[in-house]
C-alpha atoms as a PDB file:
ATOM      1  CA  UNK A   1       0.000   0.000   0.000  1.00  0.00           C
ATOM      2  CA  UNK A   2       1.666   3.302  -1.191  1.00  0.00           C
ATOM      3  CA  UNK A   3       0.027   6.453   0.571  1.00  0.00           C
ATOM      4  CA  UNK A   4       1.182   9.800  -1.186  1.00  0.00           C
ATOM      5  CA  UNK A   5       0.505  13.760   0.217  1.00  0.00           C
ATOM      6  CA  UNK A   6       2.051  16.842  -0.347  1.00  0.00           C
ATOM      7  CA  UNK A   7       4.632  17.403   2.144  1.00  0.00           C
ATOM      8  CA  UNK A   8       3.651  20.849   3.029  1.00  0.00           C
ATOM      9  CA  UNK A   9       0.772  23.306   2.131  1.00  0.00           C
ATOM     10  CA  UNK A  10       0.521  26.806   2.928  1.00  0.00           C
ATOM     11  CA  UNK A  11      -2.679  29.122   2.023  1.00  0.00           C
ATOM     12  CA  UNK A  12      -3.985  32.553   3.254  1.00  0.00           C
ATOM     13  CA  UNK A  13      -6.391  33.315   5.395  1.00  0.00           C
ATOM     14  CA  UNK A  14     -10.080  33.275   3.979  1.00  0.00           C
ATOM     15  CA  UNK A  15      -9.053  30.772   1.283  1.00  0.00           C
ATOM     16  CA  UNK A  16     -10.704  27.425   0.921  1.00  0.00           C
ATOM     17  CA  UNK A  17      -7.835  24.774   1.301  1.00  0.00           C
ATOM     18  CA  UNK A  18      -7.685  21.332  -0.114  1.00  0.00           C
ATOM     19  CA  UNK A  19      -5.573  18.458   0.945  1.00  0.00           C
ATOM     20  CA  UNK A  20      -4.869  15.601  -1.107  1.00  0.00           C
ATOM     21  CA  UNK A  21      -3.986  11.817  -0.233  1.00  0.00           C
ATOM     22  CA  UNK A  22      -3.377   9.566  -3.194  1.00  0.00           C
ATOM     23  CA  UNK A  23      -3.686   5.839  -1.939  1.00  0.00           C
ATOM     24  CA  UNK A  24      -2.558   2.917  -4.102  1.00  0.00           C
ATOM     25  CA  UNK A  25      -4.274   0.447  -4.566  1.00  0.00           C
ATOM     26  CA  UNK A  26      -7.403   1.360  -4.164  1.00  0.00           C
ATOM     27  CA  UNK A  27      -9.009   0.764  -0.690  1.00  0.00           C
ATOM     28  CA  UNK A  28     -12.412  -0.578  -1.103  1.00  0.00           C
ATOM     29  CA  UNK A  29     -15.324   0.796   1.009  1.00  0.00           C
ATOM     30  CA  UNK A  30     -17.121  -0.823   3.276  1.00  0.00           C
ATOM     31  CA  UNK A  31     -19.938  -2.818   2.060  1.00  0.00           C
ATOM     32  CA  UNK A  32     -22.902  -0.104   2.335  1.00  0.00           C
ATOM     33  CA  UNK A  33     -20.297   2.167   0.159  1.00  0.00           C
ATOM     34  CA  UNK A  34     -19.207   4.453   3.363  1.00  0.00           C
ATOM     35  CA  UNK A  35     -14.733   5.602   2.875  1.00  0.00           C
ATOM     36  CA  UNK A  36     -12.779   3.628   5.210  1.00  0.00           C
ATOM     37  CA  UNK A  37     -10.616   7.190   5.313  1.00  0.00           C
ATOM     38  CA  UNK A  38     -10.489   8.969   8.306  1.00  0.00           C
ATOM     39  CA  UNK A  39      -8.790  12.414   8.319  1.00  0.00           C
ATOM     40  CA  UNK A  40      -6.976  13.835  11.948  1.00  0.00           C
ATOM     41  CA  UNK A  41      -5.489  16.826  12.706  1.00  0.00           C
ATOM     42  CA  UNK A  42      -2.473  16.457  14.925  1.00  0.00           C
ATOM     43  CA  UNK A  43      -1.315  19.857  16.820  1.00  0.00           C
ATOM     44  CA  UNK A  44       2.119  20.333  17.951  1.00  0.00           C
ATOM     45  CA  UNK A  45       2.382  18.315  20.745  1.00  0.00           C
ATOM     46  CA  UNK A  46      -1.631  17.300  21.281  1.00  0.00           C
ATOM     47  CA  UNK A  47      -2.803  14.213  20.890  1.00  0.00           C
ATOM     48  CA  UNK A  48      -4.659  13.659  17.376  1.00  0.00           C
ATOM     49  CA  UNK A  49      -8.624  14.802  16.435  1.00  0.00           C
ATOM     50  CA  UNK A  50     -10.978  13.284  14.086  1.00  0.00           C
ATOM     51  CA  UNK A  51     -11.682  15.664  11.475  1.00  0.00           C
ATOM     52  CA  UNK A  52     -13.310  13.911   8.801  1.00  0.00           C
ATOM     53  CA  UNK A  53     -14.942  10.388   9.144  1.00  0.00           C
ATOM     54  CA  UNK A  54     -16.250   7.726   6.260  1.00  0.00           C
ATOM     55  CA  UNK A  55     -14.045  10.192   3.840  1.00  0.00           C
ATOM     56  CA  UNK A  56     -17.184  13.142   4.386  1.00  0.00           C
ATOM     57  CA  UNK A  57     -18.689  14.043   7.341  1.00  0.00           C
ATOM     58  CA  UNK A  58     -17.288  16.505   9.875  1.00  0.00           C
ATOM     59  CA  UNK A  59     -17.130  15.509  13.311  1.00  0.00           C
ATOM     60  CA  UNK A  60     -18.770  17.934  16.087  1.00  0.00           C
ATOM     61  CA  UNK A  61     -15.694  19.757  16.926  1.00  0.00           C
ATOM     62  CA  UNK A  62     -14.977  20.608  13.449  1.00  0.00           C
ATOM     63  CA  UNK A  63     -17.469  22.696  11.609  1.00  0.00           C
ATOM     64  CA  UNK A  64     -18.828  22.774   8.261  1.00  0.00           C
ATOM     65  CA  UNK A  65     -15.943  25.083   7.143  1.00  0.00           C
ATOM     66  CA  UNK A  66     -14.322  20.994   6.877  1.00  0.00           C
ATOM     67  CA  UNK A  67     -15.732  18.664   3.794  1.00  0.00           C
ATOM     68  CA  UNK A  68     -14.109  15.413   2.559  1.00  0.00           C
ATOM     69  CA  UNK A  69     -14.374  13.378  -0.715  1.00  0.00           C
ATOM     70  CA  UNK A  70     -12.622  10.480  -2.338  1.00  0.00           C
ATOM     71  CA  UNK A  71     -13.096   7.214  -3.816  1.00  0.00           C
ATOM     72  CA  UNK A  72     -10.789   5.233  -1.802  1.00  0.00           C
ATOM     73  CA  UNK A  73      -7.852   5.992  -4.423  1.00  0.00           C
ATOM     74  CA  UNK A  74      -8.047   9.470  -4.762  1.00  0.00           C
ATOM     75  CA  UNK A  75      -8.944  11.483  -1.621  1.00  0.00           C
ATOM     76  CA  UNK A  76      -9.216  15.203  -0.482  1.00  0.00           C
ATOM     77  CA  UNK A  77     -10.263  17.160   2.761  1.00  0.00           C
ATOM     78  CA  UNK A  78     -11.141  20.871   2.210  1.00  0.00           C
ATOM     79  CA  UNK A  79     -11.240  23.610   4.210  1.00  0.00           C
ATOM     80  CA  UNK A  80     -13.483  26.545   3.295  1.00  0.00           C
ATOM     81  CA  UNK A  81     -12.622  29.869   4.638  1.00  0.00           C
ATOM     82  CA  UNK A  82      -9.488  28.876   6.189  1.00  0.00           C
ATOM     83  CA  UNK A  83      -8.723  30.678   9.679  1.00  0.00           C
ATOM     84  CA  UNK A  84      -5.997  31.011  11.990  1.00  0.00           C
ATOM     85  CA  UNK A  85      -6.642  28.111  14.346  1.00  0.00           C
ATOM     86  CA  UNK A  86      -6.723  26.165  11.014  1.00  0.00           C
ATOM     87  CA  UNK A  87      -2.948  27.124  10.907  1.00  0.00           C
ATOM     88  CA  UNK A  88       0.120  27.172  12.206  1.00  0.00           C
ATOM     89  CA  UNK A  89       2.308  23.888  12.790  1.00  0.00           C
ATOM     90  CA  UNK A  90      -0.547  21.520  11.973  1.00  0.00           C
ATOM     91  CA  UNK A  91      -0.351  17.749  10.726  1.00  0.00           C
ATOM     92  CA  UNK A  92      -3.139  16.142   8.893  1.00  0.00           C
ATOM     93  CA  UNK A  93      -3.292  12.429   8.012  1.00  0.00           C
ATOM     94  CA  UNK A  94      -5.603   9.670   7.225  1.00  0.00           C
ATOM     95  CA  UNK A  95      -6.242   6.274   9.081  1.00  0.00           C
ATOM     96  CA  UNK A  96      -7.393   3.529   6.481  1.00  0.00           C
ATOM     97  CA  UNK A  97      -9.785   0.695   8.183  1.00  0.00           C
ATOM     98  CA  UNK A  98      -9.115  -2.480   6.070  1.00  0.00           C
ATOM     99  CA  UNK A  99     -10.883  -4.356   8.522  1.00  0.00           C
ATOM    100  CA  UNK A 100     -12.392  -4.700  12.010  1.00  0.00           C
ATOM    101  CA  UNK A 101      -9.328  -5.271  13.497  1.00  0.00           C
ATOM    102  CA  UNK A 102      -6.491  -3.533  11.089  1.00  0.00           C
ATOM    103  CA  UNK A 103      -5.705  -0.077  10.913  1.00  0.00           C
ATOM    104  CA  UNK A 104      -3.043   1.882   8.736  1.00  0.00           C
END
């Protein structure tokens, strides 16, 4: 399994931001077509948040400003009027759920 990002992304605030995760090969969804990708955001020295579950929907603590898509190959988060606590030293990643009891 070959997971590619971009090491780095910087944007202005009040931009809509999109982060890309290329996965290879394709991870299959589960069988009522929900993502197995989960995005986090990691915080210098914090303990990791879920963002984004099933590849789409925000969690609570993130608001609507936060959208995911993908197809299990080709995946993006996006965030829509991007605003200082959105920067700084920040670390997003993904969690893939091949099955009940394997993460990667």
């Amino acid at each position: 399994l070959t997971v590619t990002q971009p090491a780095a992304k910087t944007s202005s605030l009040g931009s809509t931001v999109t982060l890309t995760c290329n996965i290879n090969p394709k991870v299959k969804s589960w069988s009522d077509g929900t993502s197995r990708v989960h995005w986090y955001q990691q915080k210098s020295g914090l303990a990791p948040k879920l963002v984004i579950k099933l590849g789409k929907n925000p969690t609570d603590d993130f608001s609507s400003r936060f959208s995911g898509r993908g197809n299990g190959q080709n995946n993006e988060m996006t965030i829509s009027g991007f605003q200082a606590e959105d920067a700084a030293t920040l670390l997003y990643f993904i969690i893939l759920y091949t099955s009940a009891s394997t993460q990667i």
